[in-house]
Protein backbone atom coordinates (compact mmCIF):
# COMPACT_ATOMS: atom_id res chain seq x y z
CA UNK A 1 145.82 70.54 135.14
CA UNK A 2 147.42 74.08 134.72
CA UNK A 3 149.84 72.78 132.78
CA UNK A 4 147.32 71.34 129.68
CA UNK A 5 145.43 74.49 130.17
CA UNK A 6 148.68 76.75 129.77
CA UNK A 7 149.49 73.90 126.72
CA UNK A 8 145.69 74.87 125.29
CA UNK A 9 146.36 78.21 125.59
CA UNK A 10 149.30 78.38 123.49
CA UNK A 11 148.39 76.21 120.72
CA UNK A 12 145.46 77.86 120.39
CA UNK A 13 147.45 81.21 120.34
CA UNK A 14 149.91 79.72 117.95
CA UNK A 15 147.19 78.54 115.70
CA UNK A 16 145.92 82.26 115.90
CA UNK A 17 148.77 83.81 114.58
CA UNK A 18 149.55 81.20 111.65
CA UNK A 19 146.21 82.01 110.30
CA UNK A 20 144.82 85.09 111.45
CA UNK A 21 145.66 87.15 108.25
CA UNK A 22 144.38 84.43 105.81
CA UNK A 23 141.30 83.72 107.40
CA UNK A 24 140.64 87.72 107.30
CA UNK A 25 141.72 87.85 103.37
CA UNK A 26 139.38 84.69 102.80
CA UNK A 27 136.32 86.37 104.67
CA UNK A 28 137.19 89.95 102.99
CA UNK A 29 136.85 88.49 99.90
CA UNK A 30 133.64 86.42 100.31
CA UNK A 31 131.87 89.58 102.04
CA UNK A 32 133.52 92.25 100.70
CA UNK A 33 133.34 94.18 104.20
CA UNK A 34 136.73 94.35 106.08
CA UNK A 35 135.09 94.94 109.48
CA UNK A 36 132.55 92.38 108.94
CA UNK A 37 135.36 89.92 107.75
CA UNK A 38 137.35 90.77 111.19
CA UNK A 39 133.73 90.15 112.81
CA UNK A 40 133.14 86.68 111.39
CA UNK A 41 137.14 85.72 111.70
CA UNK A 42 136.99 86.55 115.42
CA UNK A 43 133.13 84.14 115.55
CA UNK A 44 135.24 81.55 114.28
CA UNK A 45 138.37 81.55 116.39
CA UNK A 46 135.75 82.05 119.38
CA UNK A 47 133.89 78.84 118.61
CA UNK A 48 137.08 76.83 118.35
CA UNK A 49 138.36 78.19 121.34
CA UNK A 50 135.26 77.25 122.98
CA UNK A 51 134.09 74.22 121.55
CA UNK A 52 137.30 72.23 120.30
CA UNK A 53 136.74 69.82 117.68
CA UNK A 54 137.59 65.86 117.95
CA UNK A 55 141.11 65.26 118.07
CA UNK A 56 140.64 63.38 114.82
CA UNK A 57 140.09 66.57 113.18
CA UNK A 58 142.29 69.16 111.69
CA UNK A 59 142.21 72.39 113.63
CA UNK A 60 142.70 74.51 110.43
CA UNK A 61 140.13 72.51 108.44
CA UNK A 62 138.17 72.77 111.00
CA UNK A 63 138.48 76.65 111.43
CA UNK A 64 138.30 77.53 107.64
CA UNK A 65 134.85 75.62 107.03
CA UNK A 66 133.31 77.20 110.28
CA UNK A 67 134.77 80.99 109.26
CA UNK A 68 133.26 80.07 105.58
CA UNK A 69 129.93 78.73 107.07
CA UNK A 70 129.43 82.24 108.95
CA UNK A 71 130.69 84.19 106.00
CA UNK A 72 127.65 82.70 103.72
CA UNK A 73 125.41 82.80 106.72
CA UNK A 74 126.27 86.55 106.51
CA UNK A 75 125.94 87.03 102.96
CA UNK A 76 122.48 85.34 102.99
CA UNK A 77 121.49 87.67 105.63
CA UNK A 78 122.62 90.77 104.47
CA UNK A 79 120.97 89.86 101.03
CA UNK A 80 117.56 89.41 102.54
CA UNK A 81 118.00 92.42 104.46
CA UNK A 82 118.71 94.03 101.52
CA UNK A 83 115.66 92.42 99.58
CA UNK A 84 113.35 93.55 102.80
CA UNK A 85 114.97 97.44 102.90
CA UNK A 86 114.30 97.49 99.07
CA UNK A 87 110.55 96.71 99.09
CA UNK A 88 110.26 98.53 102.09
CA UNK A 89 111.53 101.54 100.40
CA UNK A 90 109.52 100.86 97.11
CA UNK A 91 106.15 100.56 99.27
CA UNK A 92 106.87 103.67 100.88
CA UNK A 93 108.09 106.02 97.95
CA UNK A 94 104.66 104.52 96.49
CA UNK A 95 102.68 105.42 99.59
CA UNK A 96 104.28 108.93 100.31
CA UNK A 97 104.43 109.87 96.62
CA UNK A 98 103.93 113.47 95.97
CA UNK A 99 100.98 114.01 94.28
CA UNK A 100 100.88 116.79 91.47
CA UNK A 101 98.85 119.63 91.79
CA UNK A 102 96.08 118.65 89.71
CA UNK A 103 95.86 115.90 91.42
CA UNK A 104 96.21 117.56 94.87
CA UNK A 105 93.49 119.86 93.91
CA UNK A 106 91.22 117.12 92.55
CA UNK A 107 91.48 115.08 96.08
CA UNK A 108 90.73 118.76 98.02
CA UNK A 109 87.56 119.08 95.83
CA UNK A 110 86.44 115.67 96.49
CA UNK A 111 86.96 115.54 100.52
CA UNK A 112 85.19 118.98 100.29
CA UNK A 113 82.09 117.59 98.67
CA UNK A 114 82.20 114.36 100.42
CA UNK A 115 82.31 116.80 103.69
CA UNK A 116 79.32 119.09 102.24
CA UNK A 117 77.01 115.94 101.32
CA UNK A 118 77.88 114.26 104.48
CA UNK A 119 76.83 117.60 106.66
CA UNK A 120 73.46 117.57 104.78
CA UNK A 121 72.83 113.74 106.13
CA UNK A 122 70.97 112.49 109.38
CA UNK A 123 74.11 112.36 112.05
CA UNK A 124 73.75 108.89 112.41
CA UNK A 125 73.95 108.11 108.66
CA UNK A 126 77.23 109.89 108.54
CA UNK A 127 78.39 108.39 111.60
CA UNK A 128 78.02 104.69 109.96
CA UNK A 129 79.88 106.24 106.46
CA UNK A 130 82.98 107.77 108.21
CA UNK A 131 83.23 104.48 110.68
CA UNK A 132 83.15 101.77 107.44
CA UNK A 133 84.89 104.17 105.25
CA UNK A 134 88.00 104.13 107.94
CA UNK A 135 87.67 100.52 107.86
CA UNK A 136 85.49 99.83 110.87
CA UNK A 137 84.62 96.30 111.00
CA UNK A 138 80.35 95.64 111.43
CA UNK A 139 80.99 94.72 114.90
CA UNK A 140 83.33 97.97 115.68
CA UNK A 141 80.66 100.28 114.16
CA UNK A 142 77.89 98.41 116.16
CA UNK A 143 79.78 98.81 119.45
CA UNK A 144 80.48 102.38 118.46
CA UNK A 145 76.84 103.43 117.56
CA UNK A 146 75.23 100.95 119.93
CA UNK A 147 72.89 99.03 117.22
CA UNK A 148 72.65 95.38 116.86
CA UNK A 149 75.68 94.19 114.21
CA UNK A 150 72.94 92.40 112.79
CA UNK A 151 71.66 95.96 111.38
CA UNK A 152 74.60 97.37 110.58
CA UNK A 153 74.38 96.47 106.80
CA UNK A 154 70.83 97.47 106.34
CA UNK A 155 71.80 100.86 108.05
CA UNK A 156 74.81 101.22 105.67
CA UNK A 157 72.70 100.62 102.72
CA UNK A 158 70.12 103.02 103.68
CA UNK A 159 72.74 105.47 104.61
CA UNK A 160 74.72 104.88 101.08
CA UNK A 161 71.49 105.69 99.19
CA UNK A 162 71.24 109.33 101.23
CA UNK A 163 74.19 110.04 100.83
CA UNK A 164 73.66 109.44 96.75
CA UNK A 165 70.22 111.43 96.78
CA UNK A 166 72.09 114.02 98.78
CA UNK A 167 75.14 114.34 96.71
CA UNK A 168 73.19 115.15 93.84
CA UNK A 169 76.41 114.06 91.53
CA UNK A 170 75.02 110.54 91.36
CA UNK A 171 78.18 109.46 93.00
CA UNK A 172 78.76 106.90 95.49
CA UNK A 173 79.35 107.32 99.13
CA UNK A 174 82.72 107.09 100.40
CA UNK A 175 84.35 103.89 101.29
């Protein structure tokens, strides 16, 4: 049994170096990465060492189309990952955009006001504005306030119209 084992071993390592620096080239040229090609050489070399193919097959056929399977598998991943880091980025250059200081002063004058008019209302009323304005479900503000969620819209509604007569601006609450 050593003896097939020792045999394995060097086919396997004569296979190896017939077709080590090809398989790299082919890989380097589908990804366009030389460590990655290296990476995905080494994957396929692994899996024929570790799961031979039918003795029917050829070993270099077999090698090549598993190396070029992983290479595409690679080159779909990395362009999805690519997609995802790309809208990710767009969403948060959106999200974290500087805002110019017109605008920075408008938003400043607005919480300000917001602030006053909400200081001038029964606690509870602002209570139920700040809760549904930081997106507080019905049942979250209910729990919060401890009121049936069955009155929590007729509360916001009354509260909304205070905070209007209040305001004085004829503007709407926030939220």
């Amino acid at each position: 049994m050593p003896a097939l084992a020792e045999k394995a071993q060097v086919e396997f390592e004569a296979l190896f170096q017939q077709n080590w620096e090809r398989l790299n080239r082919l890989l380097y040229r589908l990804t366009g990465d030389y460590a990655e090609a290296e990476d995905l050489a080494l994957e396929a070399f692994w899996r024929l060492w570790t799961r031979q193919p039918g003795s029917s097959e050829s070993l270099t056929g077999w090698l090549y189309r598993v190396a070029l399977n992983l290479g595409y598998n690679a080159l779909r991943s990395r362009s999805r990952r690519q997609a995802y880091e790309w809208n990710a980025g767009q969403q948060a250059l959106q999200e974290n955009a500087p805002m110019d200081p017109a605008s920075q002063a408008e938003a400043s004058q607005e919480r300000l006001r917001v602030q006053r008019v909400l200081s001038k209302l029964e606690p509870r009323q602002a209570q139920l504005l700040v809760l549904r304005s930081a997106g507080f479900s019905y049942r979250e503000i209910a729990a919060v306030l401890e009121v049936s969620p069955a009155s929590v819209g007729t509360l916001l509604v009354r509260a909304e119209k205070a905070f209007i007569e209040k305001d004085g601006e004829g503007r709407h609450a926030p939220g």
